[in-house]
PDB file of N, CA and C in Angstrom:
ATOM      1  N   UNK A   1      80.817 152.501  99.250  1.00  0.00           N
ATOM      2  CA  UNK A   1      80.628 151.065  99.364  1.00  0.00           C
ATOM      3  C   UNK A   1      80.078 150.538  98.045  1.00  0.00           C
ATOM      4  N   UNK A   2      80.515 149.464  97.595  1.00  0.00           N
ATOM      5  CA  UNK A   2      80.040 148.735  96.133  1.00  0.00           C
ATOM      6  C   UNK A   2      79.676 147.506  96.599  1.00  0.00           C
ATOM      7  N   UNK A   3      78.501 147.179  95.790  1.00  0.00           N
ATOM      8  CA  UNK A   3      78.153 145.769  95.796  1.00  0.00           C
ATOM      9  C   UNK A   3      78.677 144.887  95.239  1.00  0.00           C
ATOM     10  N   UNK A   4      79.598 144.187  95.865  1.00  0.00           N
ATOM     11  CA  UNK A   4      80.094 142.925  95.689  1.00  0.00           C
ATOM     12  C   UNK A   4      79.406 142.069  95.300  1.00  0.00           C
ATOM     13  N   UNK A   5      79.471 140.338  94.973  1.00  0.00           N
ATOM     14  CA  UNK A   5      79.425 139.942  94.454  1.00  0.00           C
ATOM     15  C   UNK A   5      79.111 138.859  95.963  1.00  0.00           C
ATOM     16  N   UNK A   6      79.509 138.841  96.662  1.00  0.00           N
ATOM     17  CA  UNK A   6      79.750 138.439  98.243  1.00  0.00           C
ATOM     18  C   UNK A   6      78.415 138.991  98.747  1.00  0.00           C
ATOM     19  N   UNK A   7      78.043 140.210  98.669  1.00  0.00           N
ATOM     20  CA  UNK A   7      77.152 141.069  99.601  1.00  0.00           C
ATOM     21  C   UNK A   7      75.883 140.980  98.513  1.00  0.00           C
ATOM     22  N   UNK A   8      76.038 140.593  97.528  1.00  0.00           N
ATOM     23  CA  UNK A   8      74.704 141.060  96.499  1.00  0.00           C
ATOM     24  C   UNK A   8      73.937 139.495  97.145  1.00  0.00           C
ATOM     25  N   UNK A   9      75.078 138.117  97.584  1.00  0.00           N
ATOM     26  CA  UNK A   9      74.781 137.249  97.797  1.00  0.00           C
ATOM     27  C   UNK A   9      74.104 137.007  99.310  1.00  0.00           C
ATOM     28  N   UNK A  10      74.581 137.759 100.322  1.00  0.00           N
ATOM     29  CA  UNK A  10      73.684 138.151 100.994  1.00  0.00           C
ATOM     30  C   UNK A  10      72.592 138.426 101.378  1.00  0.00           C
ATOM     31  N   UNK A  11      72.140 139.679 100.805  1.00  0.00           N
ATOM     32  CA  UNK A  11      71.129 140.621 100.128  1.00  0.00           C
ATOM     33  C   UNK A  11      70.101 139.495  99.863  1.00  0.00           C
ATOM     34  N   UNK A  12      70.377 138.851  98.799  1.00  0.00           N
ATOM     35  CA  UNK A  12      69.337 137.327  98.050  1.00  0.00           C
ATOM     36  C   UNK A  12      69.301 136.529  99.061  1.00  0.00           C
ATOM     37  N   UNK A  13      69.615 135.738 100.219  1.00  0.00           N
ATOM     38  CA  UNK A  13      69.714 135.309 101.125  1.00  0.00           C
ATOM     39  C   UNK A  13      68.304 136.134 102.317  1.00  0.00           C
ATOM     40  N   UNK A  14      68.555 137.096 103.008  1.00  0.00           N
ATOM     41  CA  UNK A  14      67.797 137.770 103.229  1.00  0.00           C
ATOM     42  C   UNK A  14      66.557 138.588 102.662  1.00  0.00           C
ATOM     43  N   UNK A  15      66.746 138.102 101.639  1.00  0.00           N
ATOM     44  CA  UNK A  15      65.230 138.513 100.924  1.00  0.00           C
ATOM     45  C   UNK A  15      64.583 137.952 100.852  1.00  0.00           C
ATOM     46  N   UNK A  16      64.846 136.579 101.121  1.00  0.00           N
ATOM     47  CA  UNK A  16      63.844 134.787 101.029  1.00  0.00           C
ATOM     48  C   UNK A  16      63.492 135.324 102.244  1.00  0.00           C
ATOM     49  N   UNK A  17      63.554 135.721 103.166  1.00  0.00           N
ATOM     50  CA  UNK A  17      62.827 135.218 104.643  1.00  0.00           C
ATOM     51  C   UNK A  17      61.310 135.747 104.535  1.00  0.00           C
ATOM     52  N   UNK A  18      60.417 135.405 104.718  1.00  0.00           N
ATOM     53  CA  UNK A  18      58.961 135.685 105.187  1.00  0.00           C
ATOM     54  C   UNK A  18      59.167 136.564 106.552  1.00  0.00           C
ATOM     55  N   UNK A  19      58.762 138.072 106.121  1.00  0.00           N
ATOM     56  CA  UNK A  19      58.688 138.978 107.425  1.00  0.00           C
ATOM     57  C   UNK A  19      56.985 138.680 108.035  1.00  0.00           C
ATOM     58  N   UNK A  20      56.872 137.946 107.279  1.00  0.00           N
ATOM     59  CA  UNK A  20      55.191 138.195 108.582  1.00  0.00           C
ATOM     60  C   UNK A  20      54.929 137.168 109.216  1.00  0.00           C
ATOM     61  N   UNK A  21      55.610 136.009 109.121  1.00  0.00           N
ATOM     62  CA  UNK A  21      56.085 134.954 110.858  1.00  0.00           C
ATOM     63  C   UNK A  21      57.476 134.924 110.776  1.00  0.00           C
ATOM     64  N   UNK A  22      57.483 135.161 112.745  1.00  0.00           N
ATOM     65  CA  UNK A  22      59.020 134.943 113.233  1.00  0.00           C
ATOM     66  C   UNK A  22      58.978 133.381 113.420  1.00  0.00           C
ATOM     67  N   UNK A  23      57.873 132.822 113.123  1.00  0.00           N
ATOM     68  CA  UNK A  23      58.312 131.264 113.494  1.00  0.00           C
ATOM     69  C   UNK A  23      58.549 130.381 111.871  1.00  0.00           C
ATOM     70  N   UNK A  24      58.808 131.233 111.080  1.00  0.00           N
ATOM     71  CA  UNK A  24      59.212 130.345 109.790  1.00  0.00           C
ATOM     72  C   UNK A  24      60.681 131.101 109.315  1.00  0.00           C
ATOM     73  N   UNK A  25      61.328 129.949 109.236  1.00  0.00           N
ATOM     74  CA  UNK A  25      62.855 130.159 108.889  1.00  0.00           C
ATOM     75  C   UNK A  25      63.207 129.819 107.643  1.00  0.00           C
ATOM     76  N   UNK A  26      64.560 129.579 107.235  1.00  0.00           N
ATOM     77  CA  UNK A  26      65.373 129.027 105.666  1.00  0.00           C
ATOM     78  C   UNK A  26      66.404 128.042 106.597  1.00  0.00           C
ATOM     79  N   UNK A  27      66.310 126.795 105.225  1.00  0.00           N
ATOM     80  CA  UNK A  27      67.489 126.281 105.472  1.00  0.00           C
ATOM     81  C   UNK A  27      68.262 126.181 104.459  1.00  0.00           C
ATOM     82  N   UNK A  28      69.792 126.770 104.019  1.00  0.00           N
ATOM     83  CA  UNK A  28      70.131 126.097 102.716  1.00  0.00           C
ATOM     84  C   UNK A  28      70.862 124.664 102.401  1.00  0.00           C
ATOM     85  N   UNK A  29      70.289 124.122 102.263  1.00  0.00           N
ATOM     86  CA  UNK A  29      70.895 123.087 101.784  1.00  0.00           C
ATOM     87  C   UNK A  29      72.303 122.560 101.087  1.00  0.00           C
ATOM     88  N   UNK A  30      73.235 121.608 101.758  1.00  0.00           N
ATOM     89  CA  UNK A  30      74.057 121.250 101.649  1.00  0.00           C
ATOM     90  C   UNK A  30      74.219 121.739  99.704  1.00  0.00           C
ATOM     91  N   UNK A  31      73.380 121.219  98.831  1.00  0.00           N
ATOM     92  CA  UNK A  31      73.132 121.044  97.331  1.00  0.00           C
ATOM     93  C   UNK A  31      73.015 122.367  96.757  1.00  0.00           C
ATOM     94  N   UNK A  32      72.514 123.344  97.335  1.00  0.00           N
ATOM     95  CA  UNK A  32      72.595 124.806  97.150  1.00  0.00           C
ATOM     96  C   UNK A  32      73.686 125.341  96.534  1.00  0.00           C
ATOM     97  N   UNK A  33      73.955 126.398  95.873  1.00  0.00           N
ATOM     98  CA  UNK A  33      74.596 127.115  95.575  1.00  0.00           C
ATOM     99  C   UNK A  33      75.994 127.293  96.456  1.00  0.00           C
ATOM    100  N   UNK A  34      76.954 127.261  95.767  1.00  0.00           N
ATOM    101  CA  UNK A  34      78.256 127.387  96.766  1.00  0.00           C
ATOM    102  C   UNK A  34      78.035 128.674  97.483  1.00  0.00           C
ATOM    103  N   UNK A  35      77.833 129.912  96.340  1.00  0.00           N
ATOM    104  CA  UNK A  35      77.830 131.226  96.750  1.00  0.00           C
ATOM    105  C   UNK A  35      76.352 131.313  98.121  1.00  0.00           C
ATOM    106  N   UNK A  36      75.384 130.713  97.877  1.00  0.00           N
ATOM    107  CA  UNK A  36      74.627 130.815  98.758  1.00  0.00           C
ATOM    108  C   UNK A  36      74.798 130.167 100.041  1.00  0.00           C
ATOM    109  N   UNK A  37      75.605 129.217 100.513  1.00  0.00           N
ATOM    110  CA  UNK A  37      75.991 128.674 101.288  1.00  0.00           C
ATOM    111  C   UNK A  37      76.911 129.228 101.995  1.00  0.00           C
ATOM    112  N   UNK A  38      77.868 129.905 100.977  1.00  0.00           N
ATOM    113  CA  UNK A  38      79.048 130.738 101.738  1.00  0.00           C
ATOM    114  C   UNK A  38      77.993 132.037 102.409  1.00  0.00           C
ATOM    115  N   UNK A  39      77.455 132.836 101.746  1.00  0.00           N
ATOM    116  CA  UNK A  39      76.615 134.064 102.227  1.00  0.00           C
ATOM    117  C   UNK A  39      75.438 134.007 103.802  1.00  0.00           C
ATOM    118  N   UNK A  40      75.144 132.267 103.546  1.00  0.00           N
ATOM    119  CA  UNK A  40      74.703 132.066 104.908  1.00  0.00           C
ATOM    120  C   UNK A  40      75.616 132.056 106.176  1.00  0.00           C
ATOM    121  N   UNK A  41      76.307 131.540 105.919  1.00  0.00           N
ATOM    122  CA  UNK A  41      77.502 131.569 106.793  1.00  0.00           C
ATOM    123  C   UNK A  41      78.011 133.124 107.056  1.00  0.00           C
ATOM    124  N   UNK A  42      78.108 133.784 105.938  1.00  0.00           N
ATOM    125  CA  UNK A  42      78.521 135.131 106.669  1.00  0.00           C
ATOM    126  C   UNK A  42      77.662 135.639 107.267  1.00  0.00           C
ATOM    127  N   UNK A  43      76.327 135.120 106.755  1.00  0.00           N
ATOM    128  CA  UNK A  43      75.541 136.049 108.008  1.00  0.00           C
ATOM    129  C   UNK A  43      75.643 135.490 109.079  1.00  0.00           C
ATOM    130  N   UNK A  44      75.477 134.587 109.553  1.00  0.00           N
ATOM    131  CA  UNK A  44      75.385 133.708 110.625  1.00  0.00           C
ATOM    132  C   UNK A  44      76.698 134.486 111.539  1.00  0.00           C
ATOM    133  N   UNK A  45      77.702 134.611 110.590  1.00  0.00           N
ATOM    134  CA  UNK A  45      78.849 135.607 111.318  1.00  0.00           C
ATOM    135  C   UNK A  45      78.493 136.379 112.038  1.00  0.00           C
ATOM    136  N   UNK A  46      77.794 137.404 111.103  1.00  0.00           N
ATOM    137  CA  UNK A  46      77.652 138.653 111.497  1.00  0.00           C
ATOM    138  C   UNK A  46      76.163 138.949 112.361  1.00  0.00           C
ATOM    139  N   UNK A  47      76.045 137.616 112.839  1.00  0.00           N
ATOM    140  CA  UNK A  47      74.797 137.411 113.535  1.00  0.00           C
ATOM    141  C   UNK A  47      73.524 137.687 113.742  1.00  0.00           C
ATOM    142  N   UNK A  48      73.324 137.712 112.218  1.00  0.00           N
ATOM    143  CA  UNK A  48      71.924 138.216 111.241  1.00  0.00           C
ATOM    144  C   UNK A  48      70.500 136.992 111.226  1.00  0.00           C
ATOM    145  N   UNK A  49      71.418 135.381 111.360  1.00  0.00           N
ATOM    146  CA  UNK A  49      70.265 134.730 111.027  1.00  0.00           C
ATOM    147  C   UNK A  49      71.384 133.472 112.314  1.00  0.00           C
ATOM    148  N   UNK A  50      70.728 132.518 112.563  1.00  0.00           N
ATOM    149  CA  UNK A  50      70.857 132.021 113.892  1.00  0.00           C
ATOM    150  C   UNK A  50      71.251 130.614 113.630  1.00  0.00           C
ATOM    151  N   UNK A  51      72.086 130.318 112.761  1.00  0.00           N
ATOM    152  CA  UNK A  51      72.314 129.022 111.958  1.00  0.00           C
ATOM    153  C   UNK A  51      73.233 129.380 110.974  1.00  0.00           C
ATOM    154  N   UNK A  52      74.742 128.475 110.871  1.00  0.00           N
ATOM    155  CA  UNK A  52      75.021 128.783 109.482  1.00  0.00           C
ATOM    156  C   UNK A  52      74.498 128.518 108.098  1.00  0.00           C
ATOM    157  N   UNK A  53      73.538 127.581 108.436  1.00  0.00           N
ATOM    158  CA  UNK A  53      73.215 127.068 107.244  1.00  0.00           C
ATOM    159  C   UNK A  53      71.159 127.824 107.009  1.00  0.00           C
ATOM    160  N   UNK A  54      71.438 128.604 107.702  1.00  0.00           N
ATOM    161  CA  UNK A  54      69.455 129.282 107.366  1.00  0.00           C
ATOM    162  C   UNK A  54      69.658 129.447 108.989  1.00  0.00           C
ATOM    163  N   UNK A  55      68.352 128.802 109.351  1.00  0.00           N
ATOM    164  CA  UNK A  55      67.952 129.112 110.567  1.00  0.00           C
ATOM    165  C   UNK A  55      66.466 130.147 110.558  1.00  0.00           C
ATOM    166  N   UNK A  56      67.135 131.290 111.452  1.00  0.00           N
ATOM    167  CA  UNK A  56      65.865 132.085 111.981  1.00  0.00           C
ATOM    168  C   UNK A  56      66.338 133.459 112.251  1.00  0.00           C
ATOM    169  N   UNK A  57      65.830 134.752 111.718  1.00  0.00           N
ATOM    170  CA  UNK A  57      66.399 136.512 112.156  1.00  0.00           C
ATOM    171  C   UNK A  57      66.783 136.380 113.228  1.00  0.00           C
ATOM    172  N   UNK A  58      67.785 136.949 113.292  1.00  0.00           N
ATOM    173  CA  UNK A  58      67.902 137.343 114.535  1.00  0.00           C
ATOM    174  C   UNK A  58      67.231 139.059 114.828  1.00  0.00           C
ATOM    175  N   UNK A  59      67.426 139.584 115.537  1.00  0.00           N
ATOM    176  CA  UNK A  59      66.904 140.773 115.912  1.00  0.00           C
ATOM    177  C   UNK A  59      66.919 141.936 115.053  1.00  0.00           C
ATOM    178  N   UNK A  60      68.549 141.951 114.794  1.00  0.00           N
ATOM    179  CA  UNK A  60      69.369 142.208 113.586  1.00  0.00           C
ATOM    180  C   UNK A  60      68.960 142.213 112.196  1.00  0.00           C
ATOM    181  N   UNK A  61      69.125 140.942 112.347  1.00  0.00           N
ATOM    182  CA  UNK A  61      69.047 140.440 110.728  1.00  0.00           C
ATOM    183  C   UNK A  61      67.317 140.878 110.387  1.00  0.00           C
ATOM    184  N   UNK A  62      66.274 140.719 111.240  1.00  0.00           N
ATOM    185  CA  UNK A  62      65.336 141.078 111.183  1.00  0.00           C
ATOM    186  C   UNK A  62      65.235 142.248 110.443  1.00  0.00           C
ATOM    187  N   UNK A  63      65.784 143.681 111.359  1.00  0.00           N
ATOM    188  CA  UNK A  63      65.932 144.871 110.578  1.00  0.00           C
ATOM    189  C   UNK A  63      66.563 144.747 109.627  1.00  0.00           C
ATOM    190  N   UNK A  64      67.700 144.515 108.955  1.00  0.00           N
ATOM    191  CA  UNK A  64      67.429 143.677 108.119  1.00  0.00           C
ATOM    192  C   UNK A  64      67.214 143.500 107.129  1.00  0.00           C
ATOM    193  N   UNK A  65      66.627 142.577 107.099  1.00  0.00           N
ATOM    194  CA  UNK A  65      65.931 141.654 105.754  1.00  0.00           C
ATOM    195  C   UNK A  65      64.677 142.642 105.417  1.00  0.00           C
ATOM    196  N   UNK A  66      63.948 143.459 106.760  1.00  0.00           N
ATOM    197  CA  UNK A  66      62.912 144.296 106.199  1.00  0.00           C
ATOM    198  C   UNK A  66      63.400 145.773 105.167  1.00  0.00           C
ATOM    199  N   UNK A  67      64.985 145.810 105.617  1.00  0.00           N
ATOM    200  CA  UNK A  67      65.189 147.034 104.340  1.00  0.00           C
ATOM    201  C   UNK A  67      65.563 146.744 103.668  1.00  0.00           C
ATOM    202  N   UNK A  68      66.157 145.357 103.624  1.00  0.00           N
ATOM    203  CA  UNK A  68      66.263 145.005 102.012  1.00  0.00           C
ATOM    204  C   UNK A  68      65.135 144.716 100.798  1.00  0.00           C
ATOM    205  N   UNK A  69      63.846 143.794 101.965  1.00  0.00           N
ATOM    206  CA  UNK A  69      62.458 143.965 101.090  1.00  0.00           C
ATOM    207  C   UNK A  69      62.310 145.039 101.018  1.00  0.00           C
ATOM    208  N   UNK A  70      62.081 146.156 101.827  1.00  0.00           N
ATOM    209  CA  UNK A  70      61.987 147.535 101.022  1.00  0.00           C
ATOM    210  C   UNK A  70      62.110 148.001 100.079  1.00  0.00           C
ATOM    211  N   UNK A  71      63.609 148.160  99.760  1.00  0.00           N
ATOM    212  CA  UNK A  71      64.593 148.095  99.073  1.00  0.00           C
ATOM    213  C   UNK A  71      64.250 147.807  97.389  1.00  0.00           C
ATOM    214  N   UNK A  72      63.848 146.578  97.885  1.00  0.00           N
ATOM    215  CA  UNK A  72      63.453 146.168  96.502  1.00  0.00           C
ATOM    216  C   UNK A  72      61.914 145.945  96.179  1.00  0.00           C
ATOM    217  N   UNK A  73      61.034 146.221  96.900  1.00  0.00           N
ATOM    218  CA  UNK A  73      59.609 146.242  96.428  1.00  0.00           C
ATOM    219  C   UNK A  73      59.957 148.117  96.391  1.00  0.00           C
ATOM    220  N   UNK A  74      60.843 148.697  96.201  1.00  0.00           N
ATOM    221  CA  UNK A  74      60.577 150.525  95.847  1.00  0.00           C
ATOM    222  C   UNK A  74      61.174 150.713  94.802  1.00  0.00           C
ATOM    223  N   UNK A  75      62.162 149.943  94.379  1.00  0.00           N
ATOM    224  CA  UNK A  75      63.144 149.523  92.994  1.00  0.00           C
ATOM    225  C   UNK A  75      62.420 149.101  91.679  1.00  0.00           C
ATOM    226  N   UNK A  76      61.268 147.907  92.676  1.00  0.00           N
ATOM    227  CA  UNK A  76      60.640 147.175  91.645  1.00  0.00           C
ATOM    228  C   UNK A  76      59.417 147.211  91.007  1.00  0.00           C
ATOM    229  N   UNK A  77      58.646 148.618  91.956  1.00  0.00           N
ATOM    230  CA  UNK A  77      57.639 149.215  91.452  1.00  0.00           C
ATOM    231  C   UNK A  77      57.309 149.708  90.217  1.00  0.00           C
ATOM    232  N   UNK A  78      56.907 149.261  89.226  1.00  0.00           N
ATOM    233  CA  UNK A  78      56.569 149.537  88.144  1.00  0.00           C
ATOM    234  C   UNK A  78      56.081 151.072  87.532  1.00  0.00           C
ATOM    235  N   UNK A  79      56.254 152.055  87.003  1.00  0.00           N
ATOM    236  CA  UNK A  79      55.430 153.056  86.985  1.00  0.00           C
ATOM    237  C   UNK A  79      54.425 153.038  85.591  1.00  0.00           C
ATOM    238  N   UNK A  80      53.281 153.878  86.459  1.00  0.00           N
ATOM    239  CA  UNK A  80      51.818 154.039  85.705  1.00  0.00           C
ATOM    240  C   UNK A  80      52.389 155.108  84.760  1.00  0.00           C
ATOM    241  N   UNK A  81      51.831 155.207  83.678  1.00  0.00           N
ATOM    242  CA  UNK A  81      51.820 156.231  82.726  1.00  0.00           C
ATOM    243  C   UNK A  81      50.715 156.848  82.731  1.00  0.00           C
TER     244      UNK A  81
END
């Protein structure tokens, strides 16, 4: 599997969400990014976030968005010398 250009847009999408309240969501805005607008929508497809346009995790998307923060706070760890 390769990261597209589609899926990297994703990825950035789900990395905005705040994992430590389920009661705060994203909305993207009409003015947003084409690519980010399209990527909400695919999730919304793939029934990750509960809105095409932002919304709220779904259960799914929850798991998720937490391995993608993973993901990248283990990427982005700096190392000590």
């Amino acid at each position: 599997m390769s990261l597209t250009p589609e899926l990297v847009a994703e990825l950035e999408i789900l990395a905005l969400f705040n994992l430590d309240s389920s009661q705060e969501g994203l909305k993207i805005h009409q003015t947003a990014a084409p690519k980010a607008i399209a990527a909400a929508q695919r999730l919304f497809d793939k029934e990750l976030i509960t809105q095409p346009d932002g919304g709220y995790l779904t259960s799914l998307g929850r798991d998720a968005a937490q391995n993608v923060q993973t993901v990248l706070t283990i990427l982005n760890v700096q190392e000590t010398a």
